[in-house]
PDB file of N, CA and C in Angstrom:
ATOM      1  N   UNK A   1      -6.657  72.249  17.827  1.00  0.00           N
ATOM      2  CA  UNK A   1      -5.445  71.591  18.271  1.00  0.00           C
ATOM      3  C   UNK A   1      -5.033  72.166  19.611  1.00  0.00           C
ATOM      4  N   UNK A   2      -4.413  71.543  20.504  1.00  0.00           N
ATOM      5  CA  UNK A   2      -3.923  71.895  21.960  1.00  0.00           C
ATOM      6  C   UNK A   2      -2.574  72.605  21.329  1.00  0.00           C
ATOM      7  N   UNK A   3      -2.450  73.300  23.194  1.00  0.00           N
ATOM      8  CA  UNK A   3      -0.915  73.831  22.990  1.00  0.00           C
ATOM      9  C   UNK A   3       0.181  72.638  22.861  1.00  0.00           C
ATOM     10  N   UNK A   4       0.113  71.171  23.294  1.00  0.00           N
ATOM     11  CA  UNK A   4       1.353  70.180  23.281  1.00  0.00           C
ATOM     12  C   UNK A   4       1.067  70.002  21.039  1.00  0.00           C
ATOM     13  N   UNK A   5      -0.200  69.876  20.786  1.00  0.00           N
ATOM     14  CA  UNK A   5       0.079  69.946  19.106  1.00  0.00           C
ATOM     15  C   UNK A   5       1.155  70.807  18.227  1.00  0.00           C
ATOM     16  N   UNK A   6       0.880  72.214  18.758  1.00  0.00           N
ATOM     17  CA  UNK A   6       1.211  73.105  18.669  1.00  0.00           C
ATOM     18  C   UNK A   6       3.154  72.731  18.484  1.00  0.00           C
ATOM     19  N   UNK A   7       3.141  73.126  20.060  1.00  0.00           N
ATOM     20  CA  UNK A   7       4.668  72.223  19.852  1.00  0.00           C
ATOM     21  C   UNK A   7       5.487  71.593  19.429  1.00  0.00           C
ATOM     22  N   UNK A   8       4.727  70.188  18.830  1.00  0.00           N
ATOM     23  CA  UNK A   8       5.122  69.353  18.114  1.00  0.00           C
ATOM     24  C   UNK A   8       5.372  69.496  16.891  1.00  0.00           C
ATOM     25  N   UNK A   9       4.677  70.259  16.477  1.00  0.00           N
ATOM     26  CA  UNK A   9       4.184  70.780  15.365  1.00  0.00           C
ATOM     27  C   UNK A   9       5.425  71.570  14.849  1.00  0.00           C
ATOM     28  N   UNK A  10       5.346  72.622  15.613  1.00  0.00           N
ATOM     29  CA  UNK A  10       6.485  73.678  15.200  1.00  0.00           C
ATOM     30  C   UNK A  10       8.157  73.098  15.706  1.00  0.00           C
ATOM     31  N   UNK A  11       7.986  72.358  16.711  1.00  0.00           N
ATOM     32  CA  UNK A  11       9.400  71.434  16.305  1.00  0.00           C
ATOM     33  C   UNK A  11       9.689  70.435  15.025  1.00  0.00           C
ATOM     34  N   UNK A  12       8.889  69.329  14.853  1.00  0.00           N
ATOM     35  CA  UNK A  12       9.358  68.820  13.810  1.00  0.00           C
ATOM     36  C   UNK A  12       9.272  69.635  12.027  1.00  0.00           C
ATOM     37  N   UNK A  13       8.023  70.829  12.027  1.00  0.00           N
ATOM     38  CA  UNK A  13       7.934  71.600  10.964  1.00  0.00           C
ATOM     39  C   UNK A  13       9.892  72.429  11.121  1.00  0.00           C
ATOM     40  N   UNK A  14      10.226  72.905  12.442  1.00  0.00           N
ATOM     41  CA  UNK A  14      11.359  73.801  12.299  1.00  0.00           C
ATOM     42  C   UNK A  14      12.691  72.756  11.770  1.00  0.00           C
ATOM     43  N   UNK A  15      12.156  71.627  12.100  1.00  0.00           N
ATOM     44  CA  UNK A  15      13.815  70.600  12.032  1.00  0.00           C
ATOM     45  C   UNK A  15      13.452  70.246  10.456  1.00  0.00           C
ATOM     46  N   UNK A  16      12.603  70.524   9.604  1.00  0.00           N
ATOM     47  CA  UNK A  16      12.244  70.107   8.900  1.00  0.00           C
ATOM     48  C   UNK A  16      12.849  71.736   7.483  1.00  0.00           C
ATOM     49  N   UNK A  17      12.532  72.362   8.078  1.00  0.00           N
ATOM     50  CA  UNK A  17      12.974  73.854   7.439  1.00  0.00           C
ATOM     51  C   UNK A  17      14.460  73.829   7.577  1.00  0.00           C
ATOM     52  N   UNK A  18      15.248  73.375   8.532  1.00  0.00           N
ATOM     53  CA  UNK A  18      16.408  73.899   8.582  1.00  0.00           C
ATOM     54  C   UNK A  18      17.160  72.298   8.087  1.00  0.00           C
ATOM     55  N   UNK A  19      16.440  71.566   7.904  1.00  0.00           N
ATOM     56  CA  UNK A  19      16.766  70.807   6.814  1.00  0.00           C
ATOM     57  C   UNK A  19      16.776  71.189   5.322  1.00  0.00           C
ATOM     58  N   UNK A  20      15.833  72.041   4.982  1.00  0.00           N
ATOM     59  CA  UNK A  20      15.516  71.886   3.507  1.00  0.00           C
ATOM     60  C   UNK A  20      16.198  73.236   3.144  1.00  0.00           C
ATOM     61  N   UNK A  21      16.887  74.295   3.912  1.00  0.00           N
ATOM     62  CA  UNK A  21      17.513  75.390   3.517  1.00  0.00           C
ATOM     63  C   UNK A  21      19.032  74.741   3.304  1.00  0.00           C
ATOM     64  N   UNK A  22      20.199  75.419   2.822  1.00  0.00           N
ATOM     65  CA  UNK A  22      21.200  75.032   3.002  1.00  0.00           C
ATOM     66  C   UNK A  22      21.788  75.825   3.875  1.00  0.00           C
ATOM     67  N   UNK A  23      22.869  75.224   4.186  1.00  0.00           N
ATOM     68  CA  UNK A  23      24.050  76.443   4.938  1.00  0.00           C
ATOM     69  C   UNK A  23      24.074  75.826   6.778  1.00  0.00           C
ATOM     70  N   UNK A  24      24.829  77.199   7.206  1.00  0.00           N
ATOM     71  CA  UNK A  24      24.664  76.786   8.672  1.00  0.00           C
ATOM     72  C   UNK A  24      23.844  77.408   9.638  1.00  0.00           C
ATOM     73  N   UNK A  25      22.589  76.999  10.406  1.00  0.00           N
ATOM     74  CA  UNK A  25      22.073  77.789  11.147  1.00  0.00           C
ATOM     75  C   UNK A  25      22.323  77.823  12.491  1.00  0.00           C
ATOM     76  N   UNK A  26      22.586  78.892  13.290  1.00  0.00           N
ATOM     77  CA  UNK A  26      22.661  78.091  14.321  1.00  0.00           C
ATOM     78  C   UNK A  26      21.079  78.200  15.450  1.00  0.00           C
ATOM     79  N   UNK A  27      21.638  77.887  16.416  1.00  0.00           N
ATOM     80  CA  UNK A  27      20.527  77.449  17.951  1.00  0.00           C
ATOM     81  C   UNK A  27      20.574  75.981  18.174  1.00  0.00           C
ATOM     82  N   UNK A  28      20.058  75.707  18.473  1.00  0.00           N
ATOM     83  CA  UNK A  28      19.633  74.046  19.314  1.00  0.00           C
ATOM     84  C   UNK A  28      17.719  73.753  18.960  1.00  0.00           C
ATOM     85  N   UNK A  29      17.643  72.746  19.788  1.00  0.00           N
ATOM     86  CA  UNK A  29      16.322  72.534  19.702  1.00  0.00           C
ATOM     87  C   UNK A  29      15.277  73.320  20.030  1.00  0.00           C
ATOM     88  N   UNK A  30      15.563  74.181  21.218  1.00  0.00           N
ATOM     89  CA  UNK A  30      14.854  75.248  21.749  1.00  0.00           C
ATOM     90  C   UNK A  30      14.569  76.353  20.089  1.00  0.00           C
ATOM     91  N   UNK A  31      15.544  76.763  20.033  1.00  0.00           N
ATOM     92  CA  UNK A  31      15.491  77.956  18.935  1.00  0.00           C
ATOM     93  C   UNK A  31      14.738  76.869  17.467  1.00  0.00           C
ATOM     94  N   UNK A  32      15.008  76.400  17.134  1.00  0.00           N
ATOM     95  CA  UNK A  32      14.422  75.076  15.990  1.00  0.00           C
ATOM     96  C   UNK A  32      12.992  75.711  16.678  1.00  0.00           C
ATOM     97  N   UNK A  33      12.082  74.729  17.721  1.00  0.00           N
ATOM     98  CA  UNK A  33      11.091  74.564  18.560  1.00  0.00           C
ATOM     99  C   UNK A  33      10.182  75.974  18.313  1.00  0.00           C
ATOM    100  N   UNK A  34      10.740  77.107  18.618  1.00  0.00           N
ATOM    101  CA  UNK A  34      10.306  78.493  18.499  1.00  0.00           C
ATOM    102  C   UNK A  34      10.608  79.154  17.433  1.00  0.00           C
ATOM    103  N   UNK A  35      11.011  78.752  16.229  1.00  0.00           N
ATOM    104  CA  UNK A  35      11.230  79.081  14.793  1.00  0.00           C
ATOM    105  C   UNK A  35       9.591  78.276  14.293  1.00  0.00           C
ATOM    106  N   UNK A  36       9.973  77.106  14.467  1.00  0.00           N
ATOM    107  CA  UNK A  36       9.006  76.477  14.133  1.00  0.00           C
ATOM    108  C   UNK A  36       7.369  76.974  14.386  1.00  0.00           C
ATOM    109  N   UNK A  37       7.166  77.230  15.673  1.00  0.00           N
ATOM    110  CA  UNK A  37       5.836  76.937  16.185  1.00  0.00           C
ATOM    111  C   UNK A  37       5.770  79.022  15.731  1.00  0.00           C
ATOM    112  N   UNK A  38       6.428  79.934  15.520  1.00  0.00           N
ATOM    113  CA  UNK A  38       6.505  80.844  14.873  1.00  0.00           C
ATOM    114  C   UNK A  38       5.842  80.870  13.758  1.00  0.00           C
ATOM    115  N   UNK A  39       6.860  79.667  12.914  1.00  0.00           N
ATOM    116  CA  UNK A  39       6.248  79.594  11.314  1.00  0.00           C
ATOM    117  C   UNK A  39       5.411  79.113  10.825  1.00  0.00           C
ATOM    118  N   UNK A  40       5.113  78.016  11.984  1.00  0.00           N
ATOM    119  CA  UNK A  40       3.491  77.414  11.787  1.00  0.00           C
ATOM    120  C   UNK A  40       2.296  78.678  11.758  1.00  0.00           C
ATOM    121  N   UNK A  41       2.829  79.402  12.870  1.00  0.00           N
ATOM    122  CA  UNK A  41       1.355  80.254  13.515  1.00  0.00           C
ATOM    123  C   UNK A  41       1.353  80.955  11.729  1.00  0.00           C
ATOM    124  N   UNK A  42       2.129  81.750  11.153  1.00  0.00           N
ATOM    125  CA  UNK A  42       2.379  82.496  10.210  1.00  0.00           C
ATOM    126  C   UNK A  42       2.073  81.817   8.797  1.00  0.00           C
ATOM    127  N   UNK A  43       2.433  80.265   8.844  1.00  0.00           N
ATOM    128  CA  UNK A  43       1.847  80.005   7.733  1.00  0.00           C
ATOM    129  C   UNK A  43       0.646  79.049   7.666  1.00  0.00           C
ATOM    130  N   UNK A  44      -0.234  79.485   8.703  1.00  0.00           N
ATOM    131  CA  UNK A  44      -1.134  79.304   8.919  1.00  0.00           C
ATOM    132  C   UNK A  44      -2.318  80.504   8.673  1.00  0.00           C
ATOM    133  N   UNK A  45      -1.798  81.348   8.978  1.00  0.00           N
ATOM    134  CA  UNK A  45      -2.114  82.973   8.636  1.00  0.00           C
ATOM    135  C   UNK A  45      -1.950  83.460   7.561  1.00  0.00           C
ATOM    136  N   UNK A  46      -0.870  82.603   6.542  1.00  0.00           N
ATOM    137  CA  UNK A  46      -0.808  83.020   5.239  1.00  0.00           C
ATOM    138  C   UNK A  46      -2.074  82.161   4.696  1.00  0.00           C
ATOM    139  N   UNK A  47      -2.279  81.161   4.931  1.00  0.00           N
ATOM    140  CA  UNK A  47      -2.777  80.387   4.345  1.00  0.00           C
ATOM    141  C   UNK A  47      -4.399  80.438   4.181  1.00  0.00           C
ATOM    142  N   UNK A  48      -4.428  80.861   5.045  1.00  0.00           N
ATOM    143  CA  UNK A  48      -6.260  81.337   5.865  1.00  0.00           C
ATOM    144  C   UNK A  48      -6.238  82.740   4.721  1.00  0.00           C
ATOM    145  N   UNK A  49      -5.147  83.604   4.513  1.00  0.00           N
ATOM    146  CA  UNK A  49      -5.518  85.148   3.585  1.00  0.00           C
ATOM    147  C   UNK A  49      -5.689  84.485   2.447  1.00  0.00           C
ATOM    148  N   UNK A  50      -5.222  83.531   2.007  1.00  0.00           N
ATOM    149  CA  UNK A  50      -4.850  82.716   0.664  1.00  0.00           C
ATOM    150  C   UNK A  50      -6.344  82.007   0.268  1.00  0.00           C
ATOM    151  N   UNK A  51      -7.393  82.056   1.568  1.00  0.00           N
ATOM    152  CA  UNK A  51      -8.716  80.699   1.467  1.00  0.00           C
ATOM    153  C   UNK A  51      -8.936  79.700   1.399  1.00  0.00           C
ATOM    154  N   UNK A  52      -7.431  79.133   2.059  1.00  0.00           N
ATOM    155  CA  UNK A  52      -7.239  77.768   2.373  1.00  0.00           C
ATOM    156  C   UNK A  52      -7.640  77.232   3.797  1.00  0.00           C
ATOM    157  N   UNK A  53      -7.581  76.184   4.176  1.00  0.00           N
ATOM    158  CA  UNK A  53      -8.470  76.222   5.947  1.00  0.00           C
ATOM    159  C   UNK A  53      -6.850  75.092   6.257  1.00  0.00           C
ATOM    160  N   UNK A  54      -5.886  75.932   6.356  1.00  0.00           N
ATOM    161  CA  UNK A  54      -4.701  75.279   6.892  1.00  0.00           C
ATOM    162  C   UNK A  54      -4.630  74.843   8.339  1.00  0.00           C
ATOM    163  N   UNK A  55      -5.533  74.993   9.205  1.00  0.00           N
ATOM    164  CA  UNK A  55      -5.717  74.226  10.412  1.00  0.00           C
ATOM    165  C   UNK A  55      -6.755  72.734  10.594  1.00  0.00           C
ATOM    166  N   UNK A  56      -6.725  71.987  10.070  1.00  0.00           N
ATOM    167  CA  UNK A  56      -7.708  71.260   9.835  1.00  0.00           C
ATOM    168  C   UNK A  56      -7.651  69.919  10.944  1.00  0.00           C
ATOM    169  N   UNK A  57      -6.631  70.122  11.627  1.00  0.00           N
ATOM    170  CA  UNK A  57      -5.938  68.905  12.541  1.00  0.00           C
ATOM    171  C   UNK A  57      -4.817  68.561  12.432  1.00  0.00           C
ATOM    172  N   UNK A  58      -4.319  67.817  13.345  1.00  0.00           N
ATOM    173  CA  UNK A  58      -3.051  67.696  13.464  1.00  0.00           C
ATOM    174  C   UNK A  58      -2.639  66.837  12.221  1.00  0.00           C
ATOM    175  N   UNK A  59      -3.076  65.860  12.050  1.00  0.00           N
ATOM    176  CA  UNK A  59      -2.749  64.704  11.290  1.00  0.00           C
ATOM    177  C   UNK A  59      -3.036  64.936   9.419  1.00  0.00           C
ATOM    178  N   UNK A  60      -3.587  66.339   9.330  1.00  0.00           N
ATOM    179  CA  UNK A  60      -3.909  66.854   7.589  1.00  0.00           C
ATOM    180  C   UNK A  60      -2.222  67.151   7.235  1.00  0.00           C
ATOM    181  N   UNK A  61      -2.582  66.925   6.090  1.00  0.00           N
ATOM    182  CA  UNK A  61      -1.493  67.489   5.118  1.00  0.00           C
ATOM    183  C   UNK A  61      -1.421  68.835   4.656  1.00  0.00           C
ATOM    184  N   UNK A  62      -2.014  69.907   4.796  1.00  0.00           N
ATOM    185  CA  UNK A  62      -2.300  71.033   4.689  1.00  0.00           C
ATOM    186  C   UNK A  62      -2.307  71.923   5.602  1.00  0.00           C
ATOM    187  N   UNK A  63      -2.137  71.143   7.092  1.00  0.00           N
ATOM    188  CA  UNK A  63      -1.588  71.937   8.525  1.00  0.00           C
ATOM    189  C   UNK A  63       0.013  71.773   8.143  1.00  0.00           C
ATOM    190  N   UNK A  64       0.629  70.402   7.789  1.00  0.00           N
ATOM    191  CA  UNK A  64       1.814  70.712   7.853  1.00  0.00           C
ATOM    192  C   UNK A  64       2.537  71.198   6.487  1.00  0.00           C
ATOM    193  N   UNK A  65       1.849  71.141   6.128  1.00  0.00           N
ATOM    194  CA  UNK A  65       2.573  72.026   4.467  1.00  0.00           C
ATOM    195  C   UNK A  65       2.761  73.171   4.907  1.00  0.00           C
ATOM    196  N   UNK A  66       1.760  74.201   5.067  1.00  0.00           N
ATOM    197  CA  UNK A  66       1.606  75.487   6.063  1.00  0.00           C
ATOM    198  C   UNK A  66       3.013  75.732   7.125  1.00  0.00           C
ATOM    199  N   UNK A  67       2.712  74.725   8.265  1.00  0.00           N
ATOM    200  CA  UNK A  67       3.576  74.831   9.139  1.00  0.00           C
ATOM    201  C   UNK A  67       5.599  74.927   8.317  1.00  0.00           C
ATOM    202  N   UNK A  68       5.516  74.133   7.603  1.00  0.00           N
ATOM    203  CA  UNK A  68       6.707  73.992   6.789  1.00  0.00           C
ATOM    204  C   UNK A  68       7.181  75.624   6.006  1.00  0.00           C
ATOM    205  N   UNK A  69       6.093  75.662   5.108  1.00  0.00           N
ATOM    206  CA  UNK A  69       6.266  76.665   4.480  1.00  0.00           C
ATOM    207  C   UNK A  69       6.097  77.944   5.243  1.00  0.00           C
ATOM    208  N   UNK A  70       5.728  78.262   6.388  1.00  0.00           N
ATOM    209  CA  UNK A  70       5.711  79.122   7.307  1.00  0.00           C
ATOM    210  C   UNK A  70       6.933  79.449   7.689  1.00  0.00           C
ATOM    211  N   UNK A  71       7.612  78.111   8.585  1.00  0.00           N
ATOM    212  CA  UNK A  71       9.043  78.124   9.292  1.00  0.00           C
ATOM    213  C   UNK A  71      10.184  78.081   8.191  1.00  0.00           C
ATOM    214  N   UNK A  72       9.900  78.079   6.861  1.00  0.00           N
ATOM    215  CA  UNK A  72      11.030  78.175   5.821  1.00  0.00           C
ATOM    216  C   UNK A  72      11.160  79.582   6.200  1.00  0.00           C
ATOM    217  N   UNK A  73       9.902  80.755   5.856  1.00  0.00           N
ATOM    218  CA  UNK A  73      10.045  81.960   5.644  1.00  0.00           C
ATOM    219  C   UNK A  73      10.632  82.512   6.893  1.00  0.00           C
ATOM    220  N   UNK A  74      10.558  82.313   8.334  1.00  0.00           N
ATOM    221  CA  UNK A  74      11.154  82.326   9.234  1.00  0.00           C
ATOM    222  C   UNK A  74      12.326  82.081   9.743  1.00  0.00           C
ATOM    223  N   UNK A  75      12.805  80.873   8.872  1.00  0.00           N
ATOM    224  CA  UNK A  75      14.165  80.330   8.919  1.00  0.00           C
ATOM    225  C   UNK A  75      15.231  81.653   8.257  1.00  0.00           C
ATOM    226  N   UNK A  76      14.576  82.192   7.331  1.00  0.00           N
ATOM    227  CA  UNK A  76      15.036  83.092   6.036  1.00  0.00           C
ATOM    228  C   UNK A  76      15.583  84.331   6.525  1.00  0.00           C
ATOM    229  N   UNK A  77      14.138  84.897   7.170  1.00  0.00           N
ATOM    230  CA  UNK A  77      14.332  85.995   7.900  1.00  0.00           C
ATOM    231  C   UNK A  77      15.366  85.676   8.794  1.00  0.00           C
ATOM    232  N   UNK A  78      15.107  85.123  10.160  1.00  0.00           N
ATOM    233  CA  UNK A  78      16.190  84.725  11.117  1.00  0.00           C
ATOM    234  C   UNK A  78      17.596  84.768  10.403  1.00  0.00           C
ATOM    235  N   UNK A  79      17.881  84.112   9.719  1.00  0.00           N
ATOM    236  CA  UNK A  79      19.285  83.537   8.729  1.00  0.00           C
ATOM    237  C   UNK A  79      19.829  85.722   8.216  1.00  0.00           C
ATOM    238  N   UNK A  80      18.959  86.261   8.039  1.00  0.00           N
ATOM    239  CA  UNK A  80      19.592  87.847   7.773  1.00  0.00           C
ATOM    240  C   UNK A  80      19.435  88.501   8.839  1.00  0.00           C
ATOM    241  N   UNK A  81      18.777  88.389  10.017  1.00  0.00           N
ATOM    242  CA  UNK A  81      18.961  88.912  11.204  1.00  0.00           C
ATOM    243  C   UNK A  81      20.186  88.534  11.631  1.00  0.00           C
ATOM    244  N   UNK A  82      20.471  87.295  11.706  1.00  0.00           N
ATOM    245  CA  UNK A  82      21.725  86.688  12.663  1.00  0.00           C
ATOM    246  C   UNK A  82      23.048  87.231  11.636  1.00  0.00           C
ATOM    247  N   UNK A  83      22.718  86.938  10.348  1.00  0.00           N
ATOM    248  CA  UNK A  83      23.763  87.294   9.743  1.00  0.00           C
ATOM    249  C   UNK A  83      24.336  88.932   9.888  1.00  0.00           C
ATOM    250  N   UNK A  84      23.448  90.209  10.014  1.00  0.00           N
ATOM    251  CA  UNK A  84      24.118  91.326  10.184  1.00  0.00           C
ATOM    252  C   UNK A  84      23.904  91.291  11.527  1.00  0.00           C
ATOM    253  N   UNK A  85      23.988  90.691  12.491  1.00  0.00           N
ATOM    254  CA  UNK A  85      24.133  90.930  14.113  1.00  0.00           C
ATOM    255  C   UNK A  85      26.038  90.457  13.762  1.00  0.00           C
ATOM    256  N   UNK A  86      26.514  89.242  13.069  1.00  0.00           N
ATOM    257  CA  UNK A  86      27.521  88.759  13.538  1.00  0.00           C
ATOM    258  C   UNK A  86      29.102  89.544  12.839  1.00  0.00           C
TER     259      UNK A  86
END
Protein backbone atom coordinates (compact mmCIF):
# COMPACT_ATOMS: atom_id res chain seq x y z
CA UNK A 1 0.00 0.00 0.00
CA UNK A 2 1.32 3.72 -0.68
CA UNK A 3 1.75 6.43 1.84
CA UNK A 4 -1.82 8.36 0.40
CA UNK A 5 -3.45 4.45 1.49
CA UNK A 6 -1.95 4.75 4.51
CA UNK A 7 -3.68 8.01 5.24
CA UNK A 8 -6.83 7.18 4.30
CA UNK A 9 -6.71 4.47 6.06
CA UNK A 10 -5.84 5.78 9.41
CA UNK A 11 -8.31 8.68 8.93
CA UNK A 12 -11.41 6.95 8.26
CA UNK A 13 -10.14 3.77 10.74
CA UNK A 14 -9.57 6.98 13.52
CA UNK A 15 -13.19 8.60 12.76
CA UNK A 16 -14.34 5.26 13.02
CA UNK A 17 -12.73 4.52 16.71
CA UNK A 18 -13.80 7.69 18.09
CA UNK A 19 -17.08 6.79 16.96
CA UNK A 20 -17.34 3.47 18.56
CA UNK A 21 -15.79 4.68 22.09
CA UNK A 22 -18.10 6.83 24.10
CA UNK A 23 -17.51 10.12 25.74
CA UNK A 24 -15.70 13.25 24.57
CA UNK A 25 -12.49 13.25 22.69
CA UNK A 26 -10.98 15.95 21.74
CA UNK A 27 -8.59 17.18 18.44
CA UNK A 28 -9.92 17.73 14.95
CA UNK A 29 -9.20 15.82 11.90
CA UNK A 30 -5.52 16.20 12.03
CA UNK A 31 -5.29 14.45 15.57
CA UNK A 32 -8.30 11.70 14.36
CA UNK A 33 -5.77 11.34 10.98
CA UNK A 34 -2.60 10.58 13.31
CA UNK A 35 -4.47 8.47 15.95
CA UNK A 36 -5.59 6.59 13.24
CA UNK A 37 -2.69 5.91 10.86
CA UNK A 38 -0.87 5.23 14.56
CA UNK A 39 -3.41 2.51 15.21
CA UNK A 40 -3.40 1.08 11.96
CA UNK A 41 0.54 0.76 11.96
CA UNK A 42 0.00 -1.06 15.62
CA UNK A 43 -2.76 -3.12 14.75
CA UNK A 44 -1.22 -4.25 12.08
CA UNK A 45 1.75 -5.30 14.23
CA UNK A 46 -0.55 -6.89 16.56
CA UNK A 47 -1.92 -8.77 14.07
CA UNK A 48 1.21 -10.07 12.11
CA UNK A 49 2.45 -11.40 16.23
CA UNK A 50 -1.08 -12.97 16.27
CA UNK A 51 -0.24 -14.93 12.38
CA UNK A 52 -2.61 -13.12 10.72
CA UNK A 53 -1.35 -11.28 7.31
CA UNK A 54 -3.38 -7.98 8.28
CA UNK A 55 -1.89 -6.05 5.35
CA UNK A 56 -3.34 -7.69 2.47
CA UNK A 57 -4.54 -4.40 0.54
CA UNK A 58 -6.36 -1.70 0.85
CA UNK A 59 -9.73 -2.95 -0.05
CA UNK A 60 -9.47 -6.54 2.53
CA UNK A 61 -11.42 -6.73 5.45
CA UNK A 62 -8.70 -7.76 7.67
CA UNK A 63 -6.48 -4.51 6.90
CA UNK A 64 -9.35 -2.63 8.22
CA UNK A 65 -10.47 -4.65 11.13
CA UNK A 66 -6.72 -4.30 12.26
CA UNK A 67 -6.61 -0.68 11.45
CA UNK A 68 -9.91 -0.23 13.68
CA UNK A 69 -8.93 -2.34 16.37
CA UNK A 70 -5.49 -0.76 16.45
CA UNK A 71 -6.83 3.00 16.66
CA UNK A 72 -9.49 1.82 19.40
CA UNK A 73 -6.39 0.84 21.57
CA UNK A 74 -4.87 4.21 20.76
CA UNK A 75 -7.93 6.12 21.17
CA UNK A 76 -7.81 4.48 24.91
CA UNK A 77 -4.45 5.23 25.67
CA UNK A 78 -4.66 8.90 24.31
CA UNK A 79 -8.21 9.32 26.29
CA UNK A 80 -5.74 8.63 29.90
CA UNK A 81 -2.96 10.66 28.69
CA UNK A 82 -5.18 13.71 27.98
CA UNK A 83 -7.19 12.94 30.88
CA UNK A 84 -4.25 13.31 33.67
CA UNK A 85 -2.58 16.22 31.57
CA UNK A 86 -6.07 18.20 32.18
Amino acid sequence: MGFLSWILIGLIAGAIAKAILPGKQGGGWIVTMLLGIVGAMLGGWIGSLMGFSPNEGFFSFSTWLWAIIGSLIVLVIWGFVAKKRA
